[in-house]
Protein backbone atom coordinates (compact mmCIF):
# COMPACT_ATOMS: atom_id res chain seq x y z
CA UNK A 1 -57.91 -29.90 -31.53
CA UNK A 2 -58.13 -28.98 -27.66
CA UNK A 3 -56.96 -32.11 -26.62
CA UNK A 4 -54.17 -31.92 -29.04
CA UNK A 5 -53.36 -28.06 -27.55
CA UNK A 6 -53.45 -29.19 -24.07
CA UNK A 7 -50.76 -31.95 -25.06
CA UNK A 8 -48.67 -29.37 -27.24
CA UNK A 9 -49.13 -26.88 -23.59
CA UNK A 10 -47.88 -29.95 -21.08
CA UNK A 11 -45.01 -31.00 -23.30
CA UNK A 12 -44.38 -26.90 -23.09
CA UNK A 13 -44.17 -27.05 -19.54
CA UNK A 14 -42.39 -30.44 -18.59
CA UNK A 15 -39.54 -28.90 -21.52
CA UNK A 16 -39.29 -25.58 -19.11
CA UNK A 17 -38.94 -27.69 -16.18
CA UNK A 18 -36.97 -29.91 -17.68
CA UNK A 19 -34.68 -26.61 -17.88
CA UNK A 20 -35.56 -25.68 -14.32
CA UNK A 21 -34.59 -28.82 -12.96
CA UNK A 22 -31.37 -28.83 -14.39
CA UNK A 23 -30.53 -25.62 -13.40
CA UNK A 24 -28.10 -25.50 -10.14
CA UNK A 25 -29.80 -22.47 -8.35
CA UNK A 26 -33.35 -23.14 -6.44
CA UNK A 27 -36.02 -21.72 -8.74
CA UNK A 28 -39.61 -21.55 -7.49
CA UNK A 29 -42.98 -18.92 -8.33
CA UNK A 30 -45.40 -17.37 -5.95
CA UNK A 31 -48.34 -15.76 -6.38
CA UNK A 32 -49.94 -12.48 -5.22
CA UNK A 33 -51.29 -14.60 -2.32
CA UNK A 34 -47.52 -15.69 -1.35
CA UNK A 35 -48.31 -19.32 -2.10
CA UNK A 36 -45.77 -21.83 -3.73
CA UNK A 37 -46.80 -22.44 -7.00
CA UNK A 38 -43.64 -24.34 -8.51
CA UNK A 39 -40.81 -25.47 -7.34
CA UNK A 40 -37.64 -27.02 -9.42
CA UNK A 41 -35.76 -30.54 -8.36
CA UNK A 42 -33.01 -28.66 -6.45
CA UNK A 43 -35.30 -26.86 -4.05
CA UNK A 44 -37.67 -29.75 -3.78
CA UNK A 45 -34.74 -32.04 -3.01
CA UNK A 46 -33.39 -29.91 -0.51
CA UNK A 47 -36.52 -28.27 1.25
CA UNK A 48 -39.54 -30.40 0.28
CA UNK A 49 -41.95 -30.12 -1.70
CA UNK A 50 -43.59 -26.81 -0.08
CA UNK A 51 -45.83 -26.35 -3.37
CA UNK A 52 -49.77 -24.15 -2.19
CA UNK A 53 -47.69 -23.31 1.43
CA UNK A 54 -47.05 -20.06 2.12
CA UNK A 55 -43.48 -18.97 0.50
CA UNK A 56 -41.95 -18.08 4.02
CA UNK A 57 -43.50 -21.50 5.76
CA UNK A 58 -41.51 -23.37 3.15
CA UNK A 59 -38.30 -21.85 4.39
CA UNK A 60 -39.11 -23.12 8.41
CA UNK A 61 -40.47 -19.25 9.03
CA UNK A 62 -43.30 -18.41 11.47
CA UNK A 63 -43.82 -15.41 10.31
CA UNK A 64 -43.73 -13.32 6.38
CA UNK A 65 -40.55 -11.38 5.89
CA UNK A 66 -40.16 -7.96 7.20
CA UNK A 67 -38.99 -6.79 3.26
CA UNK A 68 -40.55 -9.40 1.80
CA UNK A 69 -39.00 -8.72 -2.01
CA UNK A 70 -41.96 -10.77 -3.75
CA UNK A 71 -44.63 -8.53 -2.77
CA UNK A 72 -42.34 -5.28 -3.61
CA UNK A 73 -41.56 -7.44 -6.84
CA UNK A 74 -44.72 -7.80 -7.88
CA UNK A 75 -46.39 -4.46 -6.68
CA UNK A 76 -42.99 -2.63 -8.09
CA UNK A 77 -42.88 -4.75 -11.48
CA UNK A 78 -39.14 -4.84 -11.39
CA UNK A 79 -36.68 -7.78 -10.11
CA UNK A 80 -35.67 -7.14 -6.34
CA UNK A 81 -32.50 -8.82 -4.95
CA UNK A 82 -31.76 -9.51 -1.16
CA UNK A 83 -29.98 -12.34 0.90
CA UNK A 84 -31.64 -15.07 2.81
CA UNK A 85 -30.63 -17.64 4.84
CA UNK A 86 -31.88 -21.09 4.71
CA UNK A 87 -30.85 -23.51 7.48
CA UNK A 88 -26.55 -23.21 7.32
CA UNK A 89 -26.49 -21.70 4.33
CA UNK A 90 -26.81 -18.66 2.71
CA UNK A 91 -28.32 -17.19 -0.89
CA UNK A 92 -28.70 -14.55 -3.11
CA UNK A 93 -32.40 -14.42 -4.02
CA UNK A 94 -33.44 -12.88 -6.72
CA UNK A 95 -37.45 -12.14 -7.37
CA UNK A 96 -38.54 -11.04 -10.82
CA UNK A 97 -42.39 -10.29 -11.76
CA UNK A 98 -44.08 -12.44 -13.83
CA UNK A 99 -46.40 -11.09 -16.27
CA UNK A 100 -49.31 -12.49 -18.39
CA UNK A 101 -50.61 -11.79 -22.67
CA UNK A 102 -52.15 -8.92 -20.65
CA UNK A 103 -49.10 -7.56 -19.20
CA UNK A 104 -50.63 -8.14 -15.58
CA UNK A 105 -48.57 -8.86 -12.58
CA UNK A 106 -50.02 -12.64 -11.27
CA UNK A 107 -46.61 -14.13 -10.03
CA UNK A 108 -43.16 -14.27 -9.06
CA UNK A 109 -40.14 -16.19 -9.85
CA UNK A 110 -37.56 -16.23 -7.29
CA UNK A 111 -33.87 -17.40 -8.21
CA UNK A 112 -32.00 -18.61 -4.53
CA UNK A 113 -28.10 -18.44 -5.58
CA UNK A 114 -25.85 -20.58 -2.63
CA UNK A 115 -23.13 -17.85 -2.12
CA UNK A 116 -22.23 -19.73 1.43
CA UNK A 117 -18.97 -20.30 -0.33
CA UNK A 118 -18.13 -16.79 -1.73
CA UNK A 119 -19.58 -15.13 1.70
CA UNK A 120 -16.41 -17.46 3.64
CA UNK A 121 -13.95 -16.63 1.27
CA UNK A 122 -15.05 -12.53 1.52
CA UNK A 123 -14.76 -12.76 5.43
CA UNK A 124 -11.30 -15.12 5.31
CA UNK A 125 -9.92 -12.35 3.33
CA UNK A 126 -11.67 -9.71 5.38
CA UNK A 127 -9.69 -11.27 8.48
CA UNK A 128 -6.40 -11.47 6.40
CA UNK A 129 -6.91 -8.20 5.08
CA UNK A 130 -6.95 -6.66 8.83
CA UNK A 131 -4.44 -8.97 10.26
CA UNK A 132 -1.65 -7.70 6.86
CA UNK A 133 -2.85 -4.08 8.28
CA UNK A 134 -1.76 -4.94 11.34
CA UNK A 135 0.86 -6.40 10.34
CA UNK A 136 2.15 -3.66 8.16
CA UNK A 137 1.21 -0.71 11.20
CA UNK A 138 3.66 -2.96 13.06
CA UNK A 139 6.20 -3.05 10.47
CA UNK A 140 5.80 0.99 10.16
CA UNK A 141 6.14 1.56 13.80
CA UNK A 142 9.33 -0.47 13.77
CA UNK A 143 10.78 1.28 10.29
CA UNK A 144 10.69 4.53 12.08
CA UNK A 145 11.78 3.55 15.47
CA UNK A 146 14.92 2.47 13.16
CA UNK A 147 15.32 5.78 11.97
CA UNK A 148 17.94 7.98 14.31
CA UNK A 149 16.40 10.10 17.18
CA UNK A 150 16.93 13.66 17.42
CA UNK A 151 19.39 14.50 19.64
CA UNK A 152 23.13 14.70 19.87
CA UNK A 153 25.92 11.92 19.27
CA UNK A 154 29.12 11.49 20.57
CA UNK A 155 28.91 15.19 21.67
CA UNK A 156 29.99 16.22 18.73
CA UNK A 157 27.07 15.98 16.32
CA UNK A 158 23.00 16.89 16.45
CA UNK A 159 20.74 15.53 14.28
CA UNK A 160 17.43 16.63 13.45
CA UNK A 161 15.18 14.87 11.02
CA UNK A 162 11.69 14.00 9.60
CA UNK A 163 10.99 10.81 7.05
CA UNK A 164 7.23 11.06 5.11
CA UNK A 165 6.87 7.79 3.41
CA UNK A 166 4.29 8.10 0.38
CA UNK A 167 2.98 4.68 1.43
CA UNK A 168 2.30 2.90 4.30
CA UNK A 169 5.63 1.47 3.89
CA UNK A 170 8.67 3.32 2.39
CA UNK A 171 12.01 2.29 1.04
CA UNK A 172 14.11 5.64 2.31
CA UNK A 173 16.46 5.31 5.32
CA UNK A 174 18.98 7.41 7.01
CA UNK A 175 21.02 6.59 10.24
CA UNK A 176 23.63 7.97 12.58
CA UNK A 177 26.50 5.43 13.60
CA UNK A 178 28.27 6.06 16.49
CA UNK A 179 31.39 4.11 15.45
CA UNK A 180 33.64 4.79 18.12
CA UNK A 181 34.87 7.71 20.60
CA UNK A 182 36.20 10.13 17.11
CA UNK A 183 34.56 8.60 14.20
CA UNK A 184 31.04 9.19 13.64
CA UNK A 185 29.10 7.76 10.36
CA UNK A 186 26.03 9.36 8.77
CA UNK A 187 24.27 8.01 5.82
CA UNK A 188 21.05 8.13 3.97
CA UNK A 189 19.86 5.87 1.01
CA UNK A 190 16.96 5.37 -1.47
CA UNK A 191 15.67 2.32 -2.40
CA UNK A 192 14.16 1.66 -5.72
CA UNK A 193 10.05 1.09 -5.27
CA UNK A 194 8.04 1.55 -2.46
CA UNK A 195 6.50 -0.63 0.10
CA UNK A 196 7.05 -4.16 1.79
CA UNK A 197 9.92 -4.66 -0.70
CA UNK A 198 11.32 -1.86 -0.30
CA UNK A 199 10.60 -1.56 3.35
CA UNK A 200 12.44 -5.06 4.25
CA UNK A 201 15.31 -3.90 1.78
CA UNK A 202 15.53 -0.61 4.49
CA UNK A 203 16.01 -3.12 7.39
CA UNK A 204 18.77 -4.85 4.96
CA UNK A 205 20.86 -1.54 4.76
CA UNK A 206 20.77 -0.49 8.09
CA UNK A 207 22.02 -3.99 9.41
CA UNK A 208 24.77 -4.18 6.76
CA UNK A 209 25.78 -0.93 8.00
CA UNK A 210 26.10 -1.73 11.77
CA UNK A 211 28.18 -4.91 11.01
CA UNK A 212 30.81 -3.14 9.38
CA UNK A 213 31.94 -1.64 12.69
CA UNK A 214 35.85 -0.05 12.39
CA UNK A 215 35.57 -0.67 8.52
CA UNK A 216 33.04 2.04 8.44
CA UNK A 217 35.35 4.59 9.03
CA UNK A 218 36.97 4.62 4.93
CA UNK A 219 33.33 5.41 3.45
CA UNK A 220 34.42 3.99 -0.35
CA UNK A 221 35.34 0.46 1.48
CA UNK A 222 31.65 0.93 3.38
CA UNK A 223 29.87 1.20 0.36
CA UNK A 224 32.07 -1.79 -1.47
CA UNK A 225 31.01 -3.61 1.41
CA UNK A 226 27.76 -3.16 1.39
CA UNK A 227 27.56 -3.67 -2.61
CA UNK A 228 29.00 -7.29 -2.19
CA UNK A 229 26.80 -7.84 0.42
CA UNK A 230 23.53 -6.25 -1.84
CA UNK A 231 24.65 -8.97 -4.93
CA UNK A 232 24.50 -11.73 -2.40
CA UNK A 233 21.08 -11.35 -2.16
CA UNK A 234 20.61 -12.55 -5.79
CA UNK A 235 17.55 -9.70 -6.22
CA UNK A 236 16.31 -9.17 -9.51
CA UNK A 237 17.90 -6.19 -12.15
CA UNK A 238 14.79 -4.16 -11.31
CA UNK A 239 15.85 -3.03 -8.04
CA UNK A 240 18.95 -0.83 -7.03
CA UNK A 241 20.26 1.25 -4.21
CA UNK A 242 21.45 4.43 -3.34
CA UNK A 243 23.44 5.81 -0.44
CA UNK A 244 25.35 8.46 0.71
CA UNK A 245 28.06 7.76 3.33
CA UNK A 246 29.87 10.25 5.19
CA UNK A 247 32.21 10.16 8.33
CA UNK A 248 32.86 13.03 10.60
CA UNK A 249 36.32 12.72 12.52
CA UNK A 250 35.74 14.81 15.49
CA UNK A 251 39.20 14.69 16.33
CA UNK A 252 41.00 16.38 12.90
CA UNK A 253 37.17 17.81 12.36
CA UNK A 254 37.43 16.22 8.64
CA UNK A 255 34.50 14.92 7.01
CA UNK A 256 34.96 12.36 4.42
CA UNK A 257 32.04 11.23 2.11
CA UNK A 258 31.51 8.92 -0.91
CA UNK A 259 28.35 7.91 -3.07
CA UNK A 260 26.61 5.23 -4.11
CA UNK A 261 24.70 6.96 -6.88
CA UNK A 262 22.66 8.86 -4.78
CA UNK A 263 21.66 11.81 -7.19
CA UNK A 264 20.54 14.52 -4.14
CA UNK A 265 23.70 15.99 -3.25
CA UNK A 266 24.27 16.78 0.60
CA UNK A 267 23.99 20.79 0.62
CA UNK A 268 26.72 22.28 3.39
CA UNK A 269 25.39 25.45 5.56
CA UNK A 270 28.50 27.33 6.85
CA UNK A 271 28.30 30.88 7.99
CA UNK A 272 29.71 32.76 5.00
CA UNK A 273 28.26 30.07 1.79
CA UNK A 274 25.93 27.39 1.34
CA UNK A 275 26.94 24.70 -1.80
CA UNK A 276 26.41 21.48 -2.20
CA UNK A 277 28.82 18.28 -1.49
CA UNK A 278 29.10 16.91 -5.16
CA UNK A 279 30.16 13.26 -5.87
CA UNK A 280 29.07 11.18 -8.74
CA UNK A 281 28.75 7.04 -8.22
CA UNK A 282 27.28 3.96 -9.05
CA UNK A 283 24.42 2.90 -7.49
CA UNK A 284 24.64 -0.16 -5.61
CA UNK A 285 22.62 -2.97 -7.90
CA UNK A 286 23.11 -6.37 -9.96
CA UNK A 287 23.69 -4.80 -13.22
CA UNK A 288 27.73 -3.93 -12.60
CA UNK A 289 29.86 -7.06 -11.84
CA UNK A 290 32.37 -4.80 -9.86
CA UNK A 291 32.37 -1.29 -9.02
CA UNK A 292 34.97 0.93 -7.35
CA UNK A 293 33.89 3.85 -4.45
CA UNK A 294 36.10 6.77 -3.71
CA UNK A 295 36.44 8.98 -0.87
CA UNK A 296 36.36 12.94 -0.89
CA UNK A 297 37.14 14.83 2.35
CA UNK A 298 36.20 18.43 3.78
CA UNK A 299 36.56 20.00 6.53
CA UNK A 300 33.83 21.06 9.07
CA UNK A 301 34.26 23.40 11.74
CA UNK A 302 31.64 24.07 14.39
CA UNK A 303 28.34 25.65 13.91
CA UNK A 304 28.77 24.15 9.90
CA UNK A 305 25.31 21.63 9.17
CA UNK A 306 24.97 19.47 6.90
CA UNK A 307 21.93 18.75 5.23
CA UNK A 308 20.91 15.08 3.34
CA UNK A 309 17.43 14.46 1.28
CA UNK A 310 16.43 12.04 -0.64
CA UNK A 311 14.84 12.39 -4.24
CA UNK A 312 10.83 12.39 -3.45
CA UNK A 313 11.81 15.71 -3.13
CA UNK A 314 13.28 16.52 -6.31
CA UNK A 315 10.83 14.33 -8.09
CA UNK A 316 7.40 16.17 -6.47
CA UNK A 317 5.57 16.75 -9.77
CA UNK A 318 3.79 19.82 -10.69
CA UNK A 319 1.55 19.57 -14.16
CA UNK A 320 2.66 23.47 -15.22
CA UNK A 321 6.01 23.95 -13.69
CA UNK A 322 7.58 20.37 -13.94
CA UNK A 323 9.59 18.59 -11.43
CA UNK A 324 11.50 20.47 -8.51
CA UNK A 325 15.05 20.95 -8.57
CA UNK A 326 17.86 20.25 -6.26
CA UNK A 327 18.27 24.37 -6.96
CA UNK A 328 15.40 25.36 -5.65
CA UNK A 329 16.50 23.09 -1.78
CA UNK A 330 19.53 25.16 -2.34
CA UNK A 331 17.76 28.36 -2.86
CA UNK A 332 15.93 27.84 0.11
CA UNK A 333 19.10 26.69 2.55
CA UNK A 334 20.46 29.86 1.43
CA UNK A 335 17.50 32.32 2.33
CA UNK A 336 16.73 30.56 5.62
CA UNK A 337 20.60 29.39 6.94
CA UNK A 338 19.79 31.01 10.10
CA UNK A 339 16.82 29.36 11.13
CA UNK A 340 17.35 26.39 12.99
CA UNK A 341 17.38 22.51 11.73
CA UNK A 342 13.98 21.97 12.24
CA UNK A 343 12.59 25.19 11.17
CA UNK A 344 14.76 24.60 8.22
CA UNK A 345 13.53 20.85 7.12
CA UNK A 346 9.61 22.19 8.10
CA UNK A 347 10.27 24.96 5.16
CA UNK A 348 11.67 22.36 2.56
CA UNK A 349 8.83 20.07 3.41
CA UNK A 350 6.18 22.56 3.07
CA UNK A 351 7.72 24.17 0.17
CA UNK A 352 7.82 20.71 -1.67
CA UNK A 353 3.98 20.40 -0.59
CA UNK A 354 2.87 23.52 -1.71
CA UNK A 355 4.71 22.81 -5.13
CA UNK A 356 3.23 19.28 -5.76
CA UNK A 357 -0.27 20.68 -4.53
CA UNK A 358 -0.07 17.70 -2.11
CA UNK A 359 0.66 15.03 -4.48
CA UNK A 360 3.54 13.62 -3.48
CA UNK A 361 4.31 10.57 -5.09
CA UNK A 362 7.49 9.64 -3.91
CA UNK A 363 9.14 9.02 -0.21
CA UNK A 364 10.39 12.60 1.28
CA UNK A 365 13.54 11.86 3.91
CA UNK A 366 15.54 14.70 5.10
CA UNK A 367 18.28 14.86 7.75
CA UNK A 368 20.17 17.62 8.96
CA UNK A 369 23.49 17.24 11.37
CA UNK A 370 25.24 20.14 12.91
CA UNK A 371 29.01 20.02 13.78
CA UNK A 372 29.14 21.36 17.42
């Protein structure tokens, strides 16, 4: 009978390491003294057979681990992960306690998981990760040195601005083009999305724009221009433009405008009324195979502004009160049409802010020009 048990108990333990053996991770147990008891093939093949050395001799150590995770593992009763590393490589090891029909603590099984692989591909993307961040700081420095500077053009018009991109990256744009000694085009558009996309789509407007040179001067042919240009691109349904093109002739002081489905409406701050420009359009996209632009005029005298926005403004979201309304930038152009362009734009931000309760989800551009 005892023979027979001790041949039942062997066959036990060749089956379990039989299962050991075959497993891919190193498996071995230690006891309270830190001695190797067992060891599967994997570890064996690749360290030696270590089995009654002490656990950290078996891994080329002088010394016991500072945190050794067996001992805690064993004095703790609960399973204890750290990393090691074992020659070039490195593991996740894993010690569990042991227990026996007493529910004593005599050993330890540690699992050693090769994550070598997995701890390259974390720092490869870790190094890709900072050089796309530095990549895209670069690409954000350059999208707002794009944007017009404060100041005055062609003595005849100052600009003030701000752009807030909800990203990193944003897909709003405005520009001032000095076309030539009378003529002076203004502009701002929307792009649908937000980020690289939309970003690099930014960089595609304002080029188009500056090529157009004396064409630029009939704003409906400006935006036909740039809509042929757009569906050259062959970009998917999903994205879409929108711009509003004005140009001021200094010379008969008319200002003559036409949209590109830009649904913010330029508001006009002259001395006696504030209202907005209005001018319906289609946006500039893949879905029309032709559209057709048309020009309105106005005139502008001196001391009249202009201000342009784009719709992060009228689409900052608040959870009572809904979405703001082009009404309420007019309400506020109205109550503060003395302050000055940048006092001005600082009140619409804030008031937009203050609305959303910070969450702005949307890009927030906003340029003001004043006919001097």
């Amino acid at each position: 009978m005892k023979k027979k048990l001790k041949l039942q108990l062997e066959k036990q333990r060749k089956f379990y390491e039989d299962i050991l053996s075959g497993m891919k991770d190193w498996v071995r147990v230690i006891d309270k003294s830190n001695k190797v008891l067992f060891l599967n093939e994997p570890m064996k093949k690749e360290v030696g057979d270590t089995t009654g050395q002490q656990c950290f001799k078996a891994l080329n150590k002088t010394e016991p681990c500072e945190n050794c995770i067996t001992n805690r593992a064993i004095f703790q009763g609960k399973s204890i992960a750290k990393e090691e590393v074992v020659g070039d490589r490195i593991f996740s090891v894993v010690s569990s306690p042991i227990y026996d029909e007493d529910h004593n603590i005599q050993y330890a099984v540690e699992v050693f998981r090769d994550i070598t692989e997995k701890r390259a591909m974390e720092q490869l993307i870790l190094e890709q990760n900072t050089k796309m961040k530095k990549d895209l700081n670069f690409a954000k420095q350059l999208q707002h040195k794009i944007l017009p500077e404060n100041r005055i053009y062609n003595n005849t018009l100052r600009i003030a601005s701000t752009y807030i991109p909800c990203e990193l990256l944003g897909g709003d744009v405005y520009d001032v083009i000095e076309i030539n000694e009378n003529y002076i085009g203004m502009y701002i558009a929307d792009v649908s999305g937000h980020g690289v996309t939309s970003s690099m789509m930014t960089m595609f407007i304002r080029q188009t724009l500056k090529n157009v040179e004396e064409k630029a001067i009939d704003p409906a042919v400006t935006l036909r221009y740039l809509y042929h240009r757009y569906r050259e691109l062959n970009i998917d349904d999903q994205y879409y433009i929108t711009v509003f093109y004005g140009v001021y002739d200094k010379l008969h002081k008319r200002f003559s405008y036409a949209n590109a489905g830009h649904n913010c409406m330029p508001v006009i701050l002259r001395q006696e009324w504030v209202e907005e420009v209005y001018m319906p359009g289609f946006p500039i996209c893949t879905v029309f195979d032709d559209v057709q632009y048309e020009s309105q005029v106005l005139t502008l005298y001196p001391g009249d502004r202009l201000l342009f926005y784009t719709d992060g403004i009228v689409e900052a979201f608040h959870q009572d009160r809904g979405f703001y309304q082009n009404d309420r930038v007019l309400e506020l152009c109205r109550k503060y049409q003395q302050e000055d362009m940048e006092k001005l734009i600082e009140i619409i931000i804030t008031d937009v802010q203050d609305f959303a309760e910070g969450e702005i989800k949307d890009d927030i551009a906003i340029m003001m020009a004043e006919i001097l």
